[in-house]
Protein backbone atom coordinates (compact mmCIF):
# COMPACT_ATOMS: atom_id res chain seq x y z
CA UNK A 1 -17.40 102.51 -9.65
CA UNK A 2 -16.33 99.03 -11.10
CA UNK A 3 -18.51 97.00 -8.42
CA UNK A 4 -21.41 98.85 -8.72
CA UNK A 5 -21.36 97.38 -12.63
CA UNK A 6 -20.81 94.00 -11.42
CA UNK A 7 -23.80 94.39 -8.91
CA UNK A 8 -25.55 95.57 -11.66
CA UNK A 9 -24.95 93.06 -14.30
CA UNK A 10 -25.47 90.35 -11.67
CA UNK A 11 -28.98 91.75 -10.85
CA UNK A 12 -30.30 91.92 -14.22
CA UNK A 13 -30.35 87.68 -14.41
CA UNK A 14 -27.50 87.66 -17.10
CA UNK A 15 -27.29 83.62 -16.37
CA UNK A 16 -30.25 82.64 -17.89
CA UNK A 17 -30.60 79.29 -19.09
CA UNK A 18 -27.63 78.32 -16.61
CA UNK A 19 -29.97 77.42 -13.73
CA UNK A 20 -31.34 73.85 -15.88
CA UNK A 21 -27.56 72.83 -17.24
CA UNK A 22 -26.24 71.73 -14.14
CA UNK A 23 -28.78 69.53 -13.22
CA UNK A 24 -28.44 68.14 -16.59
CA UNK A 25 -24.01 68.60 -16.25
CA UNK A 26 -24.28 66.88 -12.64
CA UNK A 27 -26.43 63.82 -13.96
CA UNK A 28 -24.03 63.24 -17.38
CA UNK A 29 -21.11 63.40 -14.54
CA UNK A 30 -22.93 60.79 -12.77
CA UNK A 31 -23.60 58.16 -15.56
CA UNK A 32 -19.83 58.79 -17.13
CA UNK A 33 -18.76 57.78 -13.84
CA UNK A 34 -21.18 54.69 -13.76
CA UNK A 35 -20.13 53.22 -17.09
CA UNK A 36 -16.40 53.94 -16.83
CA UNK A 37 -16.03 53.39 -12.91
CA UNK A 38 -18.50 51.71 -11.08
CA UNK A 39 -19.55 49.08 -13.93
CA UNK A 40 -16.32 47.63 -14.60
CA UNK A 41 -15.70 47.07 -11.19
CA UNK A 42 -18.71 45.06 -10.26
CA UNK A 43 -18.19 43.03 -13.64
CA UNK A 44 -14.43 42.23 -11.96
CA UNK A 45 -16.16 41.26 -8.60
CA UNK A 46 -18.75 38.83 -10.42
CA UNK A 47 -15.50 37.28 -12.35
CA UNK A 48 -13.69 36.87 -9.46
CA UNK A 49 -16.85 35.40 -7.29
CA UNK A 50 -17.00 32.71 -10.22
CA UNK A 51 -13.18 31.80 -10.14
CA UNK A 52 -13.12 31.38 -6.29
CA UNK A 53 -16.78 29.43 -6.10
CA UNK A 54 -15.26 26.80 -8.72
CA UNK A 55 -11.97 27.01 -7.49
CA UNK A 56 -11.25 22.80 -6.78
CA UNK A 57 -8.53 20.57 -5.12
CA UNK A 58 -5.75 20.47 -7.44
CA UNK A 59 -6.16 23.83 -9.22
CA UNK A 60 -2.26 26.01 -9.42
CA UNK A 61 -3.28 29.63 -8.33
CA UNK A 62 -1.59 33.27 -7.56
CA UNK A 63 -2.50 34.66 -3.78
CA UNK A 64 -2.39 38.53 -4.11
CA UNK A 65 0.46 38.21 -2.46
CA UNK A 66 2.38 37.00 -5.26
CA UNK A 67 2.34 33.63 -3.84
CA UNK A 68 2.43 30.62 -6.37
CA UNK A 69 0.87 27.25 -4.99
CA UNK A 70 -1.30 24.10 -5.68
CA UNK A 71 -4.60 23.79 -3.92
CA UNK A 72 -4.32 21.23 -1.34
CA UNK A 73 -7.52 21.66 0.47
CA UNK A 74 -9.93 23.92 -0.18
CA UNK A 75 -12.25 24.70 2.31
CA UNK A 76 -15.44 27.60 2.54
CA UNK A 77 -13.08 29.86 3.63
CA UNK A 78 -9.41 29.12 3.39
CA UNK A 79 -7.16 27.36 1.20
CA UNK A 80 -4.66 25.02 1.85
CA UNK A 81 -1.89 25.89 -0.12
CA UNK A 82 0.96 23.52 -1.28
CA UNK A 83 3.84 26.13 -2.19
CA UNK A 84 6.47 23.29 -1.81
CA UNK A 85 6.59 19.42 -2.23
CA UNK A 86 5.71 18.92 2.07
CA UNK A 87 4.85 22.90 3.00
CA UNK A 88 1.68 23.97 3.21
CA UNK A 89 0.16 27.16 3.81
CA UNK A 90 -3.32 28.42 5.37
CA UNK A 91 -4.89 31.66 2.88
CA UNK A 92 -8.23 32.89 2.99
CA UNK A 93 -9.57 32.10 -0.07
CA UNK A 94 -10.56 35.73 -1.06
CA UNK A 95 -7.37 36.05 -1.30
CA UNK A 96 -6.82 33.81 -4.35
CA UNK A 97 -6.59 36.16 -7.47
CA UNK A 98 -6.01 33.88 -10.19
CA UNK A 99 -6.65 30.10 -11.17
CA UNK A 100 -3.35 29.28 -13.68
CA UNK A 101 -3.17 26.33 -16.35
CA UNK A 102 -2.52 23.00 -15.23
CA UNK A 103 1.45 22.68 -15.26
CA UNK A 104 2.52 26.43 -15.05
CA UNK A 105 3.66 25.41 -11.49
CA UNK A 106 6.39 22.95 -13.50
CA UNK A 107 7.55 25.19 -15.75
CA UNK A 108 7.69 28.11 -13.64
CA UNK A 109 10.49 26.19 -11.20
């Protein structure tokens, strides 16, 4: 008795203007996801491109590793890293996440 209503009310095309809104639901999702996703991100990438391709002998930086060091040599790919007066350390230089002021290293020890 109760499902041959709901077959009933299903035939008769009760949904209507439904069919066009998710097109329109799926395509709002879309762009949301654009501005508050996708966009920021690529923005981040472009800042971060800039800070390694001016990146110079000399310059104190962070490795996402955490690791704190002056540039020694800096090379198309890797960095040499001076983390200690005499120790230096090989790091790709994608790996370099942030270019400090000049004499954080000093007050930092």
């Amino acid at each position: 008795m109760l499902i041959s209503e709901a077959f009933a009310q299903g035939a008769s095309g009760g949904t209507g203007g439904m069919d066009i809104l998710s097109p329109v639901m799926l395509g709002a999702t879309f762009i949301a996801l654009y501005f508050l996703v996708m966009r920021p991100q690529m923005k981040r990438a472009k800042e971060h491109k800039q800070i390694l391709a001016a990146l110079q002998k000399g310059d104190e930086v962070v490795t996402a590793s955490g690791v704190l060091g002056r540039a020694a040599r800096v090379g198309d790919n890797y960095v040499g890293l001076e983390i200690a007066p005499g120790v230096e350390i090989q790091v790709q230089k994608t790996s370099i996440q942030t270019v400090l002021p000049k004499g954080t290293i000093k007050s930092a020890s």
